[in-house]
C-alpha atoms as a PDB file:
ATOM      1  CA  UNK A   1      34.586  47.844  42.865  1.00  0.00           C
ATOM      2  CA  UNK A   2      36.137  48.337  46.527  1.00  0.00           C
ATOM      3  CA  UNK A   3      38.990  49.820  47.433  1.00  0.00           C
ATOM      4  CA  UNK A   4      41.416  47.632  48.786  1.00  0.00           C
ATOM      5  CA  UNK A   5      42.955  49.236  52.517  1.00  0.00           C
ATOM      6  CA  UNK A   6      46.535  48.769  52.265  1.00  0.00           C
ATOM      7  CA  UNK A   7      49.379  47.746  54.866  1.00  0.00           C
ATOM      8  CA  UNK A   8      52.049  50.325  55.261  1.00  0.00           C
ATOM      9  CA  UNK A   9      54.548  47.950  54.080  1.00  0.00           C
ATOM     10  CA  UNK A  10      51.958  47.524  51.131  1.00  0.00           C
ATOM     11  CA  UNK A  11      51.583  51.005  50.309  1.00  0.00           C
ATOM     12  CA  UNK A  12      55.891  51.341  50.792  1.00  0.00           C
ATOM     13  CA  UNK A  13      56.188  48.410  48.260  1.00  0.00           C
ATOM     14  CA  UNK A  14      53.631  50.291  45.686  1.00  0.00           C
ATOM     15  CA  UNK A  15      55.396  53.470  45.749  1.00  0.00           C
ATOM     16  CA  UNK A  16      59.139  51.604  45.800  1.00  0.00           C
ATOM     17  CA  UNK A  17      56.957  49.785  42.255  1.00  0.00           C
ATOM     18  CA  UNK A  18      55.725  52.979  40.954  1.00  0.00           C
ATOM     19  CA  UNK A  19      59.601  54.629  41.143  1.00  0.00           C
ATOM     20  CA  UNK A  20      60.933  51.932  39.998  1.00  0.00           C
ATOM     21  CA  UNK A  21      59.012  52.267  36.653  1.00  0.00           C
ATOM     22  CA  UNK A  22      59.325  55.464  36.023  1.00  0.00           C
ATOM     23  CA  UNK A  23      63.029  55.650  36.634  1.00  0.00           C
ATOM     24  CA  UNK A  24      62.844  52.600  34.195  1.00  0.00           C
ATOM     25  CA  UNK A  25      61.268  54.806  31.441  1.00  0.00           C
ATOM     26  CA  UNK A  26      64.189  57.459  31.983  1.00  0.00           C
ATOM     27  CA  UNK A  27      67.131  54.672  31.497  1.00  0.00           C
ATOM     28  CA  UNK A  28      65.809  54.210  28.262  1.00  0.00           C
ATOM     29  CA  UNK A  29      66.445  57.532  27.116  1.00  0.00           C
ATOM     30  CA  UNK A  30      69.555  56.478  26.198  1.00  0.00           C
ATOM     31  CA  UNK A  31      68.986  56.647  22.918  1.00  0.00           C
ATOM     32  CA  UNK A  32      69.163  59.999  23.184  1.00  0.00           C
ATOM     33  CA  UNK A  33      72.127  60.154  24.545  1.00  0.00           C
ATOM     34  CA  UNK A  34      73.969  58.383  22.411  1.00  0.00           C
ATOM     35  CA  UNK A  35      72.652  59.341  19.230  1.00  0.00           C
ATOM     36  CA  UNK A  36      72.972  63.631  19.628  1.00  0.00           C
ATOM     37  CA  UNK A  37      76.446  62.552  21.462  1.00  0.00           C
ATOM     38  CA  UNK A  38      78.101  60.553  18.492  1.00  0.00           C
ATOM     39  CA  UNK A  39      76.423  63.225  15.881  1.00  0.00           C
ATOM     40  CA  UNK A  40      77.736  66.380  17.749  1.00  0.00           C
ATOM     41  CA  UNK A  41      81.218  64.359  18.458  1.00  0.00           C
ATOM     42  CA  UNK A  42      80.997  63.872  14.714  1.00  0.00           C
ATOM     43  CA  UNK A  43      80.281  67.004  13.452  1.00  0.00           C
ATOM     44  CA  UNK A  44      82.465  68.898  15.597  1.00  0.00           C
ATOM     45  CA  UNK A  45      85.866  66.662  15.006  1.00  0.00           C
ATOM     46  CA  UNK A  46      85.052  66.926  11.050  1.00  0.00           C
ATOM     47  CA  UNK A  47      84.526  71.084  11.727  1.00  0.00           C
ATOM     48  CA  UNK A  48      88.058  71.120  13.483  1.00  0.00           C
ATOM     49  CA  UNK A  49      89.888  68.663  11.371  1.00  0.00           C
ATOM     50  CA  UNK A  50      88.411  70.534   7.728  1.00  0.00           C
ATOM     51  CA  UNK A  51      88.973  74.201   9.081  1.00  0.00           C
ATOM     52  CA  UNK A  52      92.397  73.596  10.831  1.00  0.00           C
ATOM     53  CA  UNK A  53      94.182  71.187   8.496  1.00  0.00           C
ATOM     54  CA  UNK A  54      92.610  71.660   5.111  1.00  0.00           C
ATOM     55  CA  UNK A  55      91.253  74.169   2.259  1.00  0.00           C
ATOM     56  CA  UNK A  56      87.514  72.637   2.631  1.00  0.00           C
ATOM     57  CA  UNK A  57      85.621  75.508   2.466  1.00  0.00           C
ATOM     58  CA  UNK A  58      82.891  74.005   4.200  1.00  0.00           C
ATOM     59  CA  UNK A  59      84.131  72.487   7.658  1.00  0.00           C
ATOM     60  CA  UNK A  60      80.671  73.103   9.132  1.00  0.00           C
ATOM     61  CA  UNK A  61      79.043  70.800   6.759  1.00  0.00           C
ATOM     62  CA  UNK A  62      79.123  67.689   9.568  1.00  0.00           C
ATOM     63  CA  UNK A  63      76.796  69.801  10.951  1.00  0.00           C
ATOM     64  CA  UNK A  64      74.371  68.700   8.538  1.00  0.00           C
ATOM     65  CA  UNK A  65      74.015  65.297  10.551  1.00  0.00           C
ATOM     66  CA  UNK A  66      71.352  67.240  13.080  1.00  0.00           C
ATOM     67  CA  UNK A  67      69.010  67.746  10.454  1.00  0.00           C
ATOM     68  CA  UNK A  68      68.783  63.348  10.643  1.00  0.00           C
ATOM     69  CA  UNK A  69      69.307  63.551  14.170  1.00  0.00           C
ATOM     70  CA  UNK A  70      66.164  66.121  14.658  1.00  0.00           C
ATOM     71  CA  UNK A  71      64.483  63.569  12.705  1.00  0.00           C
ATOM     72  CA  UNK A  72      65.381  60.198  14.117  1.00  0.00           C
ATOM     73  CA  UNK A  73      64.928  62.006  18.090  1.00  0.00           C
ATOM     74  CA  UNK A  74      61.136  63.050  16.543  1.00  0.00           C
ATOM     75  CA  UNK A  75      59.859  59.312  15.502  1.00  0.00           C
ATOM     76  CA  UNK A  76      61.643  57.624  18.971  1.00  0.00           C
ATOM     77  CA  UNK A  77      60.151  60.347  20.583  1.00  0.00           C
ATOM     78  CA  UNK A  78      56.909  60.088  18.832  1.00  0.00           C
ATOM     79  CA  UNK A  79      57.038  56.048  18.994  1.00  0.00           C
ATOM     80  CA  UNK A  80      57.900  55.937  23.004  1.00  0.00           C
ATOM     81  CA  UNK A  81      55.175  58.497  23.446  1.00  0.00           C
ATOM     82  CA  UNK A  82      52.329  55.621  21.681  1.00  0.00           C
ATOM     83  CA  UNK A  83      53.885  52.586  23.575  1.00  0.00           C
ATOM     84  CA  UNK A  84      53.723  54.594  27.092  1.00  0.00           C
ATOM     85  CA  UNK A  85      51.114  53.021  29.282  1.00  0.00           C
ATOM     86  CA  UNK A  86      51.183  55.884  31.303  1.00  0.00           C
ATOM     87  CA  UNK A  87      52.421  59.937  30.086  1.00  0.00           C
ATOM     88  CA  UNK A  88      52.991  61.913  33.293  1.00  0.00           C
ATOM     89  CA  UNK A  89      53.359  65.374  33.988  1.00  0.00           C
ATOM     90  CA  UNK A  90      57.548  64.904  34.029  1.00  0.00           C
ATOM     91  CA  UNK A  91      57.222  62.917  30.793  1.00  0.00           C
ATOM     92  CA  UNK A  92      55.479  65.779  29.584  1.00  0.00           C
ATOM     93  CA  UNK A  93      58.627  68.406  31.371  1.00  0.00           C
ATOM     94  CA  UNK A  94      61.381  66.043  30.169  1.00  0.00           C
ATOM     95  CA  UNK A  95      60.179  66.347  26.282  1.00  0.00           C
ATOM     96  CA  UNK A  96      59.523  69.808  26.700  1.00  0.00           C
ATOM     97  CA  UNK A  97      63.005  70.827  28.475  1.00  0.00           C
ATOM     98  CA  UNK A  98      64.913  69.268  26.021  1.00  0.00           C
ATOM     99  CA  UNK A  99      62.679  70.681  22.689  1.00  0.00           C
ATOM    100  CA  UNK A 100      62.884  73.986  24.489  1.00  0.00           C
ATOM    101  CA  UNK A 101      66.775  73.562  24.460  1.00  0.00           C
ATOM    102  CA  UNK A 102      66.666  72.778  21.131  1.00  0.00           C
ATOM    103  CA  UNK A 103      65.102  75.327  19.982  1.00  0.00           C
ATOM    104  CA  UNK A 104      67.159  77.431  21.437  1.00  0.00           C
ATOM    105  CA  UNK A 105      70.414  76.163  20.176  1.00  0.00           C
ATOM    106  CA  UNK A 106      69.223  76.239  16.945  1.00  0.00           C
ATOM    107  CA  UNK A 107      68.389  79.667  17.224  1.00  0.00           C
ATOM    108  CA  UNK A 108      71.832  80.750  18.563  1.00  0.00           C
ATOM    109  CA  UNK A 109      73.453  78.679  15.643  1.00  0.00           C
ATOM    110  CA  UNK A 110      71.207  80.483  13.000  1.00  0.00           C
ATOM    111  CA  UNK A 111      72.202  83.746  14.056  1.00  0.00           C
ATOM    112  CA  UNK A 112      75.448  82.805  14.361  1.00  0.00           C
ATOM    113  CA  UNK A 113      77.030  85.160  12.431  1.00  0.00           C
ATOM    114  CA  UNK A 114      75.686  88.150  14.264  1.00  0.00           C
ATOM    115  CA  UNK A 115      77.980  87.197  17.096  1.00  0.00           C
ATOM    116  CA  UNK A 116      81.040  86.203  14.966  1.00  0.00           C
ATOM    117  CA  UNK A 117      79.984  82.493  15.055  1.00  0.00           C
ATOM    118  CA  UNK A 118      80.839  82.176  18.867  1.00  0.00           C
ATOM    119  CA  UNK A 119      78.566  79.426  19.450  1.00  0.00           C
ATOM    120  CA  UNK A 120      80.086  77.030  21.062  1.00  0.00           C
ATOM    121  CA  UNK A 121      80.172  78.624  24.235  1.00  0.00           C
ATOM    122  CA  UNK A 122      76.005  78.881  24.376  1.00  0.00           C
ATOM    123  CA  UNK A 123      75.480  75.772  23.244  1.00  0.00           C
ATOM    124  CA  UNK A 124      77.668  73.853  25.609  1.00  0.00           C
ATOM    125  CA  UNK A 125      75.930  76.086  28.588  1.00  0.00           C
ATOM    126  CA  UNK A 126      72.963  74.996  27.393  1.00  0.00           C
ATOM    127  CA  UNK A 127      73.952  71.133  27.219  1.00  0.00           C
ATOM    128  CA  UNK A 128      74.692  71.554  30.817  1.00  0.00           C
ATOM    129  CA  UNK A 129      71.545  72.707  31.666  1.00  0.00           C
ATOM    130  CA  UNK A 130      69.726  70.227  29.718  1.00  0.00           C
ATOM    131  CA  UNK A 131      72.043  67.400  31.286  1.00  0.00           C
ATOM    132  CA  UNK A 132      71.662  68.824  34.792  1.00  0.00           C
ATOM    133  CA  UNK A 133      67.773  68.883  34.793  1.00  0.00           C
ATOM    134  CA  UNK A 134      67.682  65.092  33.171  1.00  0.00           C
ATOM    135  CA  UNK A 135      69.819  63.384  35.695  1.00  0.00           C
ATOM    136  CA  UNK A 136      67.877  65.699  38.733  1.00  0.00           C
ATOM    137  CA  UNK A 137      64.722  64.396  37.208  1.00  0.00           C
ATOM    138  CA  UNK A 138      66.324  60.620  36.878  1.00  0.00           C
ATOM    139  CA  UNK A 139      68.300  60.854  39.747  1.00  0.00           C
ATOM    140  CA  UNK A 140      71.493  59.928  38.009  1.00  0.00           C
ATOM    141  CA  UNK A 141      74.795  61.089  38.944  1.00  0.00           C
ATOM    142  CA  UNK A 142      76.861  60.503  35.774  1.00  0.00           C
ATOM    143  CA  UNK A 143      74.367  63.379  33.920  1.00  0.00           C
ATOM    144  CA  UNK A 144      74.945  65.698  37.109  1.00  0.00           C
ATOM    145  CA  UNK A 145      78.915  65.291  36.285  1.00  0.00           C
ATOM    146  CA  UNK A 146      78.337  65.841  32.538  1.00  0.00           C
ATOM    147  CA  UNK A 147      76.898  68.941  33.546  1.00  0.00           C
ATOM    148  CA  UNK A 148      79.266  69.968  35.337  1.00  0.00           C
ATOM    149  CA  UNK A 149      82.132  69.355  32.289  1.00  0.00           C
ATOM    150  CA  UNK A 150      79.668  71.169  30.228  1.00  0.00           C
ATOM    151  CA  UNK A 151      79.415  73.893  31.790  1.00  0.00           C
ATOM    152  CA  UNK A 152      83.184  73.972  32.475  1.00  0.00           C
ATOM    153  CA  UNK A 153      84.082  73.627  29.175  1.00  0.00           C
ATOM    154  CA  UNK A 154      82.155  76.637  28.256  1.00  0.00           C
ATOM    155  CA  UNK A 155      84.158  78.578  30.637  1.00  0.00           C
ATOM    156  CA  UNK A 156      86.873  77.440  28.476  1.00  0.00           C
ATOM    157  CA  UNK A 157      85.710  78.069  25.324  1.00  0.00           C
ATOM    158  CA  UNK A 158      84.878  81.571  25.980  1.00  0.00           C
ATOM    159  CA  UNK A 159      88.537  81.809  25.944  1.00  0.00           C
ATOM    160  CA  UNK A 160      89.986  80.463  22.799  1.00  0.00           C
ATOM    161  CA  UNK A 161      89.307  80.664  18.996  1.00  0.00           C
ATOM    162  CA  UNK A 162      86.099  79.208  17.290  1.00  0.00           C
ATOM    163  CA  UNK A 163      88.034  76.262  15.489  1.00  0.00           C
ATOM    164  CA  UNK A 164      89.393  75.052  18.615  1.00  0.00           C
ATOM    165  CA  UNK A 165      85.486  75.685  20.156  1.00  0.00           C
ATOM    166  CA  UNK A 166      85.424  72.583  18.231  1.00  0.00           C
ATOM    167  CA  UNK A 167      87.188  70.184  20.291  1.00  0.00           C
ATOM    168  CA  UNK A 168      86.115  71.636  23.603  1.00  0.00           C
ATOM    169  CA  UNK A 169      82.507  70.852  21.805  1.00  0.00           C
ATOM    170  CA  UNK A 170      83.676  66.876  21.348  1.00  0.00           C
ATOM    171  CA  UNK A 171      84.872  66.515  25.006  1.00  0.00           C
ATOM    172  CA  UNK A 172      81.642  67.645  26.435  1.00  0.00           C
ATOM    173  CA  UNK A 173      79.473  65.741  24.134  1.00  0.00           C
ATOM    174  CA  UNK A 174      82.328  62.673  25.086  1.00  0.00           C
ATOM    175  CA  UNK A 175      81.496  63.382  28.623  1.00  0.00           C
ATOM    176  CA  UNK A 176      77.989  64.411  28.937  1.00  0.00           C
ATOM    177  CA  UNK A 177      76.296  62.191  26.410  1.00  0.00           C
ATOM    178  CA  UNK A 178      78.344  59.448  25.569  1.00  0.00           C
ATOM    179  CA  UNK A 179      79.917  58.330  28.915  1.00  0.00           C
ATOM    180  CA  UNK A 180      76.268  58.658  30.855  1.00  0.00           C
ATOM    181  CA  UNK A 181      74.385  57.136  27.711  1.00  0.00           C
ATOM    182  CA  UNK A 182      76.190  54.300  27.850  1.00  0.00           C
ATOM    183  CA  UNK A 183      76.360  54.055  31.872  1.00  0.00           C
ATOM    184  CA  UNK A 184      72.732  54.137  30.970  1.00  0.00           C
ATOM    185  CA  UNK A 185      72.174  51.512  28.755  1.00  0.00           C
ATOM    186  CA  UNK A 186      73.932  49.505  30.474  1.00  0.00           C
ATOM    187  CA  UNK A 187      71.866  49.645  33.797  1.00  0.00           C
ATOM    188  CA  UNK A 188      68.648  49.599  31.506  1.00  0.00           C
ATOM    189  CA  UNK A 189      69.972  46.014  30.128  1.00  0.00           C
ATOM    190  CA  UNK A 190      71.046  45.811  34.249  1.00  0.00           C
ATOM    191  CA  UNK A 191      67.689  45.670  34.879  1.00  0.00           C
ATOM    192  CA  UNK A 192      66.178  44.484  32.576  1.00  0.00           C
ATOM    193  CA  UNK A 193      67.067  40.811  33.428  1.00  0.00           C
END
């Protein structure tokens, strides 16, 4: 088989194809998105809403909802992995940042108690640094702002009681998952057509 010279305009036109894929792949991420953002909004309204205006003795049991989350993020995961044509080296550094993160949340959260169950704070640094790396990596603005809230909120939350951690946690999951997950899916169906 020869190799085929190619044109500069030919060789601009591959590479314009080639980022145009792989930007594709990241818009459908998503899912992602959308599911850890309605699951954390969720979890953390129930939290406020059972420890603020009721005897529940168990306001973090929305929190429960992960454990399906973990699970439904693991078979997409595993299933987009399969149908990939092509698994790059960021494919690789996107799954890995974000299992990382989780990891690490999770860890914070189990030893919650150690640190008077001041979690919120971490985990919504965190966010902001998962958020921040996806939309560099996808070149995507609306991530890059959720970031930003993220990490702004954390500020915040430093700074008031763990019950109202809670709502702090729902706006930045509002505005760093939700509001670029569906910006997302909606350019994905964009271009789709």
């Amino acid at each position: 088989m020869e190799d085929k010279e190619l044109s500069p305009q030919e060789s601009l036109d591959l590479i314009q194809q080639m980022i145009g894929k792989a930007r594709k792949r990241y818009t459908d991420n998503s899912y992602f998105f959308l599911l850890w953002g309605w699951i954390v909004m969720f979890a953390s309204l129930f939290h406020y809403i059972t420890a603020a205006y009721s005897s529940f003795k168990y306001p973090y049991a929305g929190w429960s909802l992960t454990i399906i989350g973990a699970v439904l993020s693991m078979i997409k995961g595993s299933k987009k992995s399969r149908q990939a044509q092509v698994r790059n080296y960021t494919d690789k550094l996107y799954g890995w940042l974000w299992a990382s993160l989780g990891i690490a949340m999770f860890t914070i959260i189990f030893n919650g108690e150690s640190i008077g169950w001041n979690t919120i704070p971490f985990i919504l640094l965190l966010a902001g640094v998962g958020t921040s790396v996806s939309g560099a990596m996808m070149n995507f603005q609306p991530l890059r702002i959720g970031s930003i809230i993220f990490w702004l909120l954390a500020l915040a939350a430093f700074r008031v009681d763990p019950t109202k951690q809670m709502l702090l946690m729902a706006s930045g999951v509002a505005f760093g998952y939700l509001v670029p997950g569906y910006i997302m899916k909606s350019n994905a169906k964009k271009n789709a057509v």
